[in-house]
Each structure stands twice: as structure tokens, then as C-alpha cells.
C-alpha atoms as a PDB file:
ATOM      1  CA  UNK A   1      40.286 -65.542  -5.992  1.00  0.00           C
ATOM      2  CA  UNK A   2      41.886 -63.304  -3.388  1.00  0.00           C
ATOM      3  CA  UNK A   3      39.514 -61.379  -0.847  1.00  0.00           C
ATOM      4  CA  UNK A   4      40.002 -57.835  -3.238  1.00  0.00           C
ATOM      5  CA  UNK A   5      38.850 -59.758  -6.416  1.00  0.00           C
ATOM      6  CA  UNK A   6      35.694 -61.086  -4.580  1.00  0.00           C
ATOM      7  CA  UNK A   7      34.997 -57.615  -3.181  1.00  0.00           C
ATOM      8  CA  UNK A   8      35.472 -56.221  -6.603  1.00  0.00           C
ATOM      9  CA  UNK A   9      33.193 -58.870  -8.332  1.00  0.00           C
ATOM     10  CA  UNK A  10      30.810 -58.443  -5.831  1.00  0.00           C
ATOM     11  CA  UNK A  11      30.709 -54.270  -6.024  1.00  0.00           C
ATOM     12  CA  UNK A  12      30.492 -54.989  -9.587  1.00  0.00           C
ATOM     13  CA  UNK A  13      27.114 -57.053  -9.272  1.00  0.00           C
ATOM     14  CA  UNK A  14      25.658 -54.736  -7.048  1.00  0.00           C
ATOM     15  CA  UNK A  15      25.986 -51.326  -8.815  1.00  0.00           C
ATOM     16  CA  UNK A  16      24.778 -52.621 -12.797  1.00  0.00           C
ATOM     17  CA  UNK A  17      25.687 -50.427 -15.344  1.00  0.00           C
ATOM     18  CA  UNK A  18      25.573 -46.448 -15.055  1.00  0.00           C
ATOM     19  CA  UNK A  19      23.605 -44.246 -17.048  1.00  0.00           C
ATOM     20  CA  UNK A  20      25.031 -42.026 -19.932  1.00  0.00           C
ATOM     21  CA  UNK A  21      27.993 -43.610 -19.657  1.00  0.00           C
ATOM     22  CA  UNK A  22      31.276 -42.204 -21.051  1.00  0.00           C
ATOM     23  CA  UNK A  23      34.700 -43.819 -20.112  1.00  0.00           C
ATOM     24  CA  UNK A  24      36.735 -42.330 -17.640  1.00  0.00           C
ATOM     25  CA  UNK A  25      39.057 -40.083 -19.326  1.00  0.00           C
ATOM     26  CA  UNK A  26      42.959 -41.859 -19.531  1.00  0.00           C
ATOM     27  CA  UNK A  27      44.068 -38.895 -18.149  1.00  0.00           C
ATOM     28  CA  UNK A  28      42.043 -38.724 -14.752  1.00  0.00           C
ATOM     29  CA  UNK A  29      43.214 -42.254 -14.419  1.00  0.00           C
ATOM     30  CA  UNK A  30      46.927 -41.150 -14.911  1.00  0.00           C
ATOM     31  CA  UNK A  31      46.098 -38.161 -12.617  1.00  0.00           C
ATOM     32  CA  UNK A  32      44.820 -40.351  -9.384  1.00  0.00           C
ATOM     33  CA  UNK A  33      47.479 -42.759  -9.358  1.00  0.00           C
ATOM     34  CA  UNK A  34      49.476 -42.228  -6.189  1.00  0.00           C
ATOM     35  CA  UNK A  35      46.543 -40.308  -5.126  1.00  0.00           C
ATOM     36  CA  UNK A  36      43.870 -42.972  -4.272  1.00  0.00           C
ATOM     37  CA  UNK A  37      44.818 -47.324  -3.996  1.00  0.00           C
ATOM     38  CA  UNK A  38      45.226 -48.828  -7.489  1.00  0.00           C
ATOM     39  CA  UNK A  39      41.586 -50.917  -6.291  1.00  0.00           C
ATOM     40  CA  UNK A  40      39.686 -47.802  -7.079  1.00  0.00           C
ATOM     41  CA  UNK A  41      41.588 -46.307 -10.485  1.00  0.00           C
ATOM     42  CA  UNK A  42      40.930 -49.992 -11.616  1.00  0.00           C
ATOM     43  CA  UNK A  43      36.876 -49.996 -10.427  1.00  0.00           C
ATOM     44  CA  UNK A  44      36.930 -46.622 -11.852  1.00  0.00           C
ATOM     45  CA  UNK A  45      38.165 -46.962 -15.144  1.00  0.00           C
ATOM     46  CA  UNK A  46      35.769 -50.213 -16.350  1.00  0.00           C
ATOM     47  CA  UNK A  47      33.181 -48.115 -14.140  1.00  0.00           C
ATOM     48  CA  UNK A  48      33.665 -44.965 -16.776  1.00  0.00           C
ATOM     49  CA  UNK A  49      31.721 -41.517 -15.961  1.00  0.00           C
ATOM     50  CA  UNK A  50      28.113 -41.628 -15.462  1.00  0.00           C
ATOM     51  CA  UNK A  51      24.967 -42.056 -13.275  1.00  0.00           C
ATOM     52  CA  UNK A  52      22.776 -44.050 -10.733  1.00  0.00           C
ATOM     53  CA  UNK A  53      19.492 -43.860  -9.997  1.00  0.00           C
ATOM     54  CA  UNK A  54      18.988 -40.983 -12.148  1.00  0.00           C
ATOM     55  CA  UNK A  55      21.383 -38.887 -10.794  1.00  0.00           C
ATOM     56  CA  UNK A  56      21.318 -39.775  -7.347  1.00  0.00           C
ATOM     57  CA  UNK A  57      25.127 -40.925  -7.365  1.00  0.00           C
ATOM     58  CA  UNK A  58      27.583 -40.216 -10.219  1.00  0.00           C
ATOM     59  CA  UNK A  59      31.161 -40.723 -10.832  1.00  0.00           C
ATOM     60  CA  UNK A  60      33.208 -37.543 -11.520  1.00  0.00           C
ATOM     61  CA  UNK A  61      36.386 -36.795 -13.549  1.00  0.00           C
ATOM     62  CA  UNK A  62      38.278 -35.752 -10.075  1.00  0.00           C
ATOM     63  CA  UNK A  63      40.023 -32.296 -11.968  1.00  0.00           C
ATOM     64  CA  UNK A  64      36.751 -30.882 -12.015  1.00  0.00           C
ATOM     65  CA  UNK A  65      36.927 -30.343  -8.273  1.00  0.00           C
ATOM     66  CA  UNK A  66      40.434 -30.410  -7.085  1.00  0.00           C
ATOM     67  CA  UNK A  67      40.631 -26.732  -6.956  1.00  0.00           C
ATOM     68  CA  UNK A  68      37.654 -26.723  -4.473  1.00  0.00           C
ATOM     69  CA  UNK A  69      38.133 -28.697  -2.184  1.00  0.00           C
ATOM     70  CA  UNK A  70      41.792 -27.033  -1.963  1.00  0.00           C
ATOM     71  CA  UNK A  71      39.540 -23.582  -0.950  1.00  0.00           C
ATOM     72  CA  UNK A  72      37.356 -25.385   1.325  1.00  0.00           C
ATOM     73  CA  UNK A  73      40.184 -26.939   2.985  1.00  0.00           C
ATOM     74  CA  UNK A  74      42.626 -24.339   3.029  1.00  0.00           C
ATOM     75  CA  UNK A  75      45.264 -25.281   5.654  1.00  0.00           C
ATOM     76  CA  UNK A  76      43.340 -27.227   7.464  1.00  0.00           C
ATOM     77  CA  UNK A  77      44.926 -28.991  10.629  1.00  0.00           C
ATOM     78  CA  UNK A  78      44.265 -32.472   9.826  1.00  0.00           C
ATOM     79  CA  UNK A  79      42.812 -33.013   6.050  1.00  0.00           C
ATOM     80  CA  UNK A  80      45.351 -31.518   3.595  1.00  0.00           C
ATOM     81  CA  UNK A  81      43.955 -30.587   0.398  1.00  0.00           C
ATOM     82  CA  UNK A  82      46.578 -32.115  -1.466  1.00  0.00           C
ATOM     83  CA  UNK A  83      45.400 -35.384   0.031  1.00  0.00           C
ATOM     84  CA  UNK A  84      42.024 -35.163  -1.015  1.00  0.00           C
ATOM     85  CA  UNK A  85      40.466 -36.626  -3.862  1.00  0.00           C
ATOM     86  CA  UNK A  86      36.967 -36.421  -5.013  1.00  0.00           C
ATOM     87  CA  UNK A  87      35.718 -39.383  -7.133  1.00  0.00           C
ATOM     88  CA  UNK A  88      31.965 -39.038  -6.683  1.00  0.00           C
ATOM     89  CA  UNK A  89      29.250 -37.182  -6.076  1.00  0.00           C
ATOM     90  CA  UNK A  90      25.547 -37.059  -5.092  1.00  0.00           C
ATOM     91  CA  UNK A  91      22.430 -35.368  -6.786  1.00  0.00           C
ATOM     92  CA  UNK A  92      22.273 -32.825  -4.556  1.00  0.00           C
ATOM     93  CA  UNK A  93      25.961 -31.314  -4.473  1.00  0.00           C
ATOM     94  CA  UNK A  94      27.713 -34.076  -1.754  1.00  0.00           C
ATOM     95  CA  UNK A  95      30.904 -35.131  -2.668  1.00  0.00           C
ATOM     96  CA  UNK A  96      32.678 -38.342  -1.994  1.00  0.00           C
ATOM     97  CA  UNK A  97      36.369 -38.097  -1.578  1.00  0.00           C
ATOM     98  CA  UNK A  98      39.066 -40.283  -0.911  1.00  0.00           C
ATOM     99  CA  UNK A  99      42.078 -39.284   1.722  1.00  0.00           C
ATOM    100  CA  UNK A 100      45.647 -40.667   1.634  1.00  0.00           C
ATOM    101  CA  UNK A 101      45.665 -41.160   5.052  1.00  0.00           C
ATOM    102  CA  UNK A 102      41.919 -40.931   6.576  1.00  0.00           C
ATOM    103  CA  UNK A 103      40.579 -42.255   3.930  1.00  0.00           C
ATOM    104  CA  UNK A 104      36.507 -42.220   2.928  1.00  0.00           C
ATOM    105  CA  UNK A 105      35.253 -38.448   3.451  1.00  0.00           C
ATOM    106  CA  UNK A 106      31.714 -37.083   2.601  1.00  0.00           C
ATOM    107  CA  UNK A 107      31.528 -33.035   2.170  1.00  0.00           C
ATOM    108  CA  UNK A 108      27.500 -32.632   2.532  1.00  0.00           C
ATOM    109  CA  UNK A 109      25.862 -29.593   1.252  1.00  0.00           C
ATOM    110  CA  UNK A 110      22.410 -27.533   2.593  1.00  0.00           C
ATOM    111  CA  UNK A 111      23.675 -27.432   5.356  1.00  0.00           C
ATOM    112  CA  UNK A 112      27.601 -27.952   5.025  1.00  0.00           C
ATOM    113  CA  UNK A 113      29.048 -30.464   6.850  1.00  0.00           C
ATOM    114  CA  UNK A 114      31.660 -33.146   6.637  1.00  0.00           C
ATOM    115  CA  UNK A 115      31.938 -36.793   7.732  1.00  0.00           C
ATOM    116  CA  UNK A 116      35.355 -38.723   7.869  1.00  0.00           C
ATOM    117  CA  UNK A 117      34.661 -41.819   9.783  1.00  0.00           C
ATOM    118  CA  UNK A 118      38.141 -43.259   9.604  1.00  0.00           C
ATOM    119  CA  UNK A 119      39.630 -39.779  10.747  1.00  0.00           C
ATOM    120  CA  UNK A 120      37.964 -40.299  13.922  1.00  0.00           C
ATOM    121  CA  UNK A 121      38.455 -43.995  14.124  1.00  0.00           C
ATOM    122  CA  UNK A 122      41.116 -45.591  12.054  1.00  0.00           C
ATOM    123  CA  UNK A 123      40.005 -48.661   9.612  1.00  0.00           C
ATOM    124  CA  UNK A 124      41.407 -51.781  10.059  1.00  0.00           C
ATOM    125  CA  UNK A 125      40.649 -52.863   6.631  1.00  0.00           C
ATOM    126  CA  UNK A 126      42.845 -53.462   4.048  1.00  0.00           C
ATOM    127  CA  UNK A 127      43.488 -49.766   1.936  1.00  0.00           C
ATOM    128  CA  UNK A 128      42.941 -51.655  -0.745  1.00  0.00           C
ATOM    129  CA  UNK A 129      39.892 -53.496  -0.129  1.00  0.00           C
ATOM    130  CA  UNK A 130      38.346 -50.281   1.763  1.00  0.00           C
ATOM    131  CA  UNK A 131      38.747 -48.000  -0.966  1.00  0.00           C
ATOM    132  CA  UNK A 132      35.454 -50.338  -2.718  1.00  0.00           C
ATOM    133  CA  UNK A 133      33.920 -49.406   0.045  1.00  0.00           C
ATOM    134  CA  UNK A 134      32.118 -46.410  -0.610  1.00  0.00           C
ATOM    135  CA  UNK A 135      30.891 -47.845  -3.966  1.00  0.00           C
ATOM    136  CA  UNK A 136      29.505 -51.104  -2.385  1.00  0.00           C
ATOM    137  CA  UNK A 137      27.360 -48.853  -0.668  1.00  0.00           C
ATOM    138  CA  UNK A 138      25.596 -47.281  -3.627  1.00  0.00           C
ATOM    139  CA  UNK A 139      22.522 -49.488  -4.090  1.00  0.00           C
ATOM    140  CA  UNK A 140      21.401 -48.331  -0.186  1.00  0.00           C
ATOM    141  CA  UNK A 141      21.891 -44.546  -0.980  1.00  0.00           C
ATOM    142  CA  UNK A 142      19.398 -44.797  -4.281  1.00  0.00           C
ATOM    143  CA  UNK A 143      16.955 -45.476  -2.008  1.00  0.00           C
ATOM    144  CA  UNK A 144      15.526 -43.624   1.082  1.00  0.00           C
ATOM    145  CA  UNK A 145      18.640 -43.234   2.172  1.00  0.00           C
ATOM    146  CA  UNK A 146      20.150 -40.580   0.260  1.00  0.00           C
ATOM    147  CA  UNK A 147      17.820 -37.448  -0.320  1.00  0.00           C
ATOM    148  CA  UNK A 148      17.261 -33.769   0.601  1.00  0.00           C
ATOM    149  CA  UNK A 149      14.153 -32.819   2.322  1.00  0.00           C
ATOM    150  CA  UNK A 150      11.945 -29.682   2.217  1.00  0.00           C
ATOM    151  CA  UNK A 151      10.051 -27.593   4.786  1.00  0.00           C
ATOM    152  CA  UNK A 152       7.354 -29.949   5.269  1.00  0.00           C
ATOM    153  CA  UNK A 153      10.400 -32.765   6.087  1.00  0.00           C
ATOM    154  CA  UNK A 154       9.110 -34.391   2.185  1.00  0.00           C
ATOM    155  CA  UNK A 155      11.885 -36.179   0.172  1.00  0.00           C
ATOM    156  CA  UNK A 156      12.241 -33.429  -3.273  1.00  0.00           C
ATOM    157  CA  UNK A 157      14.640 -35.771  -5.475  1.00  0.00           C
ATOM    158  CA  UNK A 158      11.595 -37.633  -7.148  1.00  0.00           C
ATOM    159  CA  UNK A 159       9.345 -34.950  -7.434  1.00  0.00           C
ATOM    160  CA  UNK A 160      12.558 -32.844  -9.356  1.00  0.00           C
ATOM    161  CA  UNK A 161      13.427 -35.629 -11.160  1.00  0.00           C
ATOM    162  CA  UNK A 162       9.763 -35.631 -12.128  1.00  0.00           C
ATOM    163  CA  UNK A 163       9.680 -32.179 -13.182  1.00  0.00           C
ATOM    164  CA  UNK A 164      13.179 -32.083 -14.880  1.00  0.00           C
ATOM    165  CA  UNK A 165      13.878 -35.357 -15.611  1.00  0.00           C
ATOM    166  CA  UNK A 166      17.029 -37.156 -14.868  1.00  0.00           C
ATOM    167  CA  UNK A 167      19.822 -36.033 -14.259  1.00  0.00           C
ATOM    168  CA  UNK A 168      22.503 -35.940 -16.712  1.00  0.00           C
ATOM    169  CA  UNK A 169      26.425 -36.961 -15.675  1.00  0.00           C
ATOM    170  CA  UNK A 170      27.673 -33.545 -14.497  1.00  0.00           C
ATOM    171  CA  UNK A 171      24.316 -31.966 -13.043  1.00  0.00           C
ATOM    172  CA  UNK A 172      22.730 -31.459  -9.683  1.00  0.00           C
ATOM    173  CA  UNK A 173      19.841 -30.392  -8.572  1.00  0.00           C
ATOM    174  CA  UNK A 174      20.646 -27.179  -6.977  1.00  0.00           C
ATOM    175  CA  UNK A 175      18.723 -23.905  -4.925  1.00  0.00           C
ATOM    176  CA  UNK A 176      18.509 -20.511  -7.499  1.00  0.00           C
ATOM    177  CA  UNK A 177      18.091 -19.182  -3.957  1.00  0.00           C
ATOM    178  CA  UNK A 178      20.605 -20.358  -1.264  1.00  0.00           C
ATOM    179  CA  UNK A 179      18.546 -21.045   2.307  1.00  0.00           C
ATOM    180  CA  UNK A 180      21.081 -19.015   4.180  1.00  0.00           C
ATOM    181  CA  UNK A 181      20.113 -16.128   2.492  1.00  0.00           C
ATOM    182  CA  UNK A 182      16.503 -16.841   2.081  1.00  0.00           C
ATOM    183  CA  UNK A 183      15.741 -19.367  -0.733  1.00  0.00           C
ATOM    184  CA  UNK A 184      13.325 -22.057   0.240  1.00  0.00           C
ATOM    185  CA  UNK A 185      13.770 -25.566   0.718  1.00  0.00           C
ATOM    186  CA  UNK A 186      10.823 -26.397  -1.349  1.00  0.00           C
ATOM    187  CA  UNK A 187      11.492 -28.289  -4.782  1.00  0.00           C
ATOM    188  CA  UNK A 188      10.003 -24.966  -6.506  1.00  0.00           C
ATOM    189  CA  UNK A 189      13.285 -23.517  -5.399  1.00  0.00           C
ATOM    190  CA  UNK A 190      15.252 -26.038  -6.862  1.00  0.00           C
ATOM    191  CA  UNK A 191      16.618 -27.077 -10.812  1.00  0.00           C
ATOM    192  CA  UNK A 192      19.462 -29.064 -12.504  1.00  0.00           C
ATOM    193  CA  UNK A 193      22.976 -27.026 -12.731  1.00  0.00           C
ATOM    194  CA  UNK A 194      25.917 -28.020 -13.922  1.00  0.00           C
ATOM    195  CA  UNK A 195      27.792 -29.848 -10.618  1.00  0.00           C
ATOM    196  CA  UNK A 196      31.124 -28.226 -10.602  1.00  0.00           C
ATOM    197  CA  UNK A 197      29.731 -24.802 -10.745  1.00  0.00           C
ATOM    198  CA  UNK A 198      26.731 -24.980  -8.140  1.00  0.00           C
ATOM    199  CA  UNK A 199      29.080 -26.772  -5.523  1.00  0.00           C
ATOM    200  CA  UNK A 200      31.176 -24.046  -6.166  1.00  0.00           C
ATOM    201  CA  UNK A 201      28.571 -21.609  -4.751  1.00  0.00           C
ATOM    202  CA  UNK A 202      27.325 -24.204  -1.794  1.00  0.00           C
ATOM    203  CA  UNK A 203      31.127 -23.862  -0.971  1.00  0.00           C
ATOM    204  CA  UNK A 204      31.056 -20.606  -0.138  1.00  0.00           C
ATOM    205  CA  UNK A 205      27.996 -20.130   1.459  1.00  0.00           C
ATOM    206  CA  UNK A 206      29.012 -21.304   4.671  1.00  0.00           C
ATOM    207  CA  UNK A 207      31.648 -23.027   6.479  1.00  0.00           C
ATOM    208  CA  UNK A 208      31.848 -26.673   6.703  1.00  0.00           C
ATOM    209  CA  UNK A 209      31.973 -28.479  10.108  1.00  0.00           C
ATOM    210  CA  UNK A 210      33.368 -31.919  11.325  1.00  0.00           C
ATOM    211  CA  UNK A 211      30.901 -33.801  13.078  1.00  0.00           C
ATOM    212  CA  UNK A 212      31.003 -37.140  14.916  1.00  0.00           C
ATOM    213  CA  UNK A 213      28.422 -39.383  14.072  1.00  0.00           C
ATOM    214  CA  UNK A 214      29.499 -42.206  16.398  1.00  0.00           C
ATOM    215  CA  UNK A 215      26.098 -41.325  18.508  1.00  0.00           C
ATOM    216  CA  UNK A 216      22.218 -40.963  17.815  1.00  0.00           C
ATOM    217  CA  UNK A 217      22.737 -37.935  17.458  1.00  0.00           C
ATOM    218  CA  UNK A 218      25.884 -36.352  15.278  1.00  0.00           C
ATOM    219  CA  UNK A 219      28.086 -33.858  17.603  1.00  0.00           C
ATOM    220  CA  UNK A 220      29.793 -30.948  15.841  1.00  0.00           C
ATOM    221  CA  UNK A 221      33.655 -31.034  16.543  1.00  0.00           C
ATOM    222  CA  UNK A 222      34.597 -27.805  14.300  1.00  0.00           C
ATOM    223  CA  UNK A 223      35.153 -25.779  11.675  1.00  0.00           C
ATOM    224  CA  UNK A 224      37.144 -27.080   8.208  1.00  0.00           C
ATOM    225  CA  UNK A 225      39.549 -25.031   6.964  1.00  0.00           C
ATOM    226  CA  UNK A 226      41.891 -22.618   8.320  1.00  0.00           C
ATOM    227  CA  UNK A 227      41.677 -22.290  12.217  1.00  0.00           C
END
């Protein structure tokens, strides 16, 4: 067994199956080839389309948000939308994205901000064996450390998921009132929407910076998009 097959196997064991699941349409598959390493299409498509921990982590059909991530990154210096792939996202609008050449990318929502580790120091890993990366790391982030926290600094997925109930595969738990124009970051403030839609709107409420998060405490570098 080569050192990809035991990372695979062992992804595999970690992540169990995912909720609601639907297979990954043939078509998305067809559509990410030459896009993102073979690795991934192959995780994805015995993965299908569905959820974790209720919603805290989902796989996407990638289409859905092609078109915004090429607004938020419109001619951007160093991340081409073209090179961009989203393949994931998180329960409260965070998308997980894959980049031909900087490979792993998070663009966090409330407030917007995006990480690209291997952008600001290059992986020596395999592009292969990398691209499992981000899904290896699943079972951590449907704990504590994945959540969105309101005014009183008190983790709101549980209490919305106990209020709503899970979340179904294309939903997030998003603010009827944006913060930056007033809405509170209290869970009262918050419901399911469908994903593609609400990130939309998180999009545009404000620009998205690169930060460094190679210290205690993450530096902003600048702004994404057109400079």
C-alpha cells in the first residue's frame, strides 16, 4: 500500500459516513478534473454530497460557487479565480477551496478573512497526498474548534442547531441582519439559508483580507481582490 492509499484509508476511517447523503453529481467530478489532484475527485466521489456534525462541515457541488469566488477574487495579484476551487464548506458560510498552485485556502465569513497557509509557505508534501489534507482534519473542526461566537464570546452552533435542527446539505446558519450594518451576533439573529445564496451576501458585505497566522496572533497582510 503506497503512502496516498494509507492516507486515503485512514481519512476514510476518520470522517464515517455523512449525513443526507447524495452522490456527487458525475458532472462536478468531470468538471474538477484538471482543477484539483485526481486524490481528491476520487475521495470526493465515494465521499458523495452531504454533512458532518450536523452541518458543521459539508461537501459542496463546486458550480454552486465558482462564480463567487471569481467576484471576490477579481484580479487578484496572487490567487486567480480561475484557480480556485471550492469543495467544502462550513455551517456558518466558510468555504474550503483548493488552489492549483497554493493549494488549501479557507475564505472565513463574520468577519471576512482568508487563510492560505501554503501561499505564504510552500508545502513540501506530495500534491497528491496534501490535497486529503483538509478532510483529515474534519473530526477536530466538529468539535470546539470550528464555531461562531456571540456577544457574550458563547459558541451559537448548538444552541441553533437546537432551535432549527440540523442542518440540511446546502444550508447555513446565517445573520437576517448583517453585523456591519447592525444585526447582532446573538443566535436570535441567526437561521438556516440556503448556502450559495447567504455567502453570496457575506461576500459583499465587506472585503476579504489575507492574514498570516504564522504568530499568536494573526497579522493582516491585505486586501483580496483587485488592488
Amino acid at each position: 500500500m503506497t503512502l496516498l492509499e494509507k492516507d486515503r484509508a485512514y481519512t476514510l476511517s476518520q470522517l464515517g459516513p455523512l449525513a443526507s447523503r447524495r452522490d456527487f453529481p458525475a458532472e462536478a467530478l468531470h468538471w474538477l478534473r484538471g482543477r484539483v489532484p485526481e486524490s481528491m475527485i476520487g475521495l470526493l466521489a465515494t465521499l458523495g454530497i452531504g454533512t458532518w456534525g450536523k452541518g458543521k462541515w459539508q461537501t459542496v457541488d463546486p458550480r454552486d460557487y465558482d462564480g463567487l469566488l471569481r467576484q471576490t477574487l477579481l484580479n487578484d495579484p496572487d490567487f486567480a479565480a480561475e484557480d480556485c476551487t471550492a469543495f467544502a464548506i462550513q455551517g456558518f458560510g466558510d468555504l474550503v477551496v483548493w488552489h492549483r498552485v497554493h493549494r488549501r485556502m479557507s475564505f472565513k465569513v463574520l468577519p471576512n478573512r482568508v487563510a492560505a497557509p501554503d501561499f505564504l509557505v510552500p508545502g513540501k508534501l506530495d500534491v497528491e497526498r496534501a490535497a486529503l489534507g483538509p478532510f483529515a482534519s474534519v473530526p477536530s473542526r466538529l468539535g470546539k474548534g470550528y464555531d461562531l461566537y456571540d456577544v457574550d464570546d458563547q459558541p451559537m452552533f448548538a444552541r441553533l442547531v437546537a432551535s432549527h435542527g440540523p442542518l440540511a446539505p446546502g444550508q447555513i446558519f446565517a445573520p437576517r441582519l448583517h453585523p456591519a450594518i447592525g444585526g447582532p451576533m446573538r443566535v436570535e439573529n441567526f437561521r438556516p439559508a440556503s448556502a450559495p445564496a447567504a455567502t453570496a451576501l457575506l461576500h459583499q458585505m465587506e472585503p476579504f483580507i489575507l492574514m498570516d497566522h504564522r504568530t499568536p496572533k494573526a497579522v493582516e497582510l491585505r486586501a483580496i481582490g483587485r488592488q
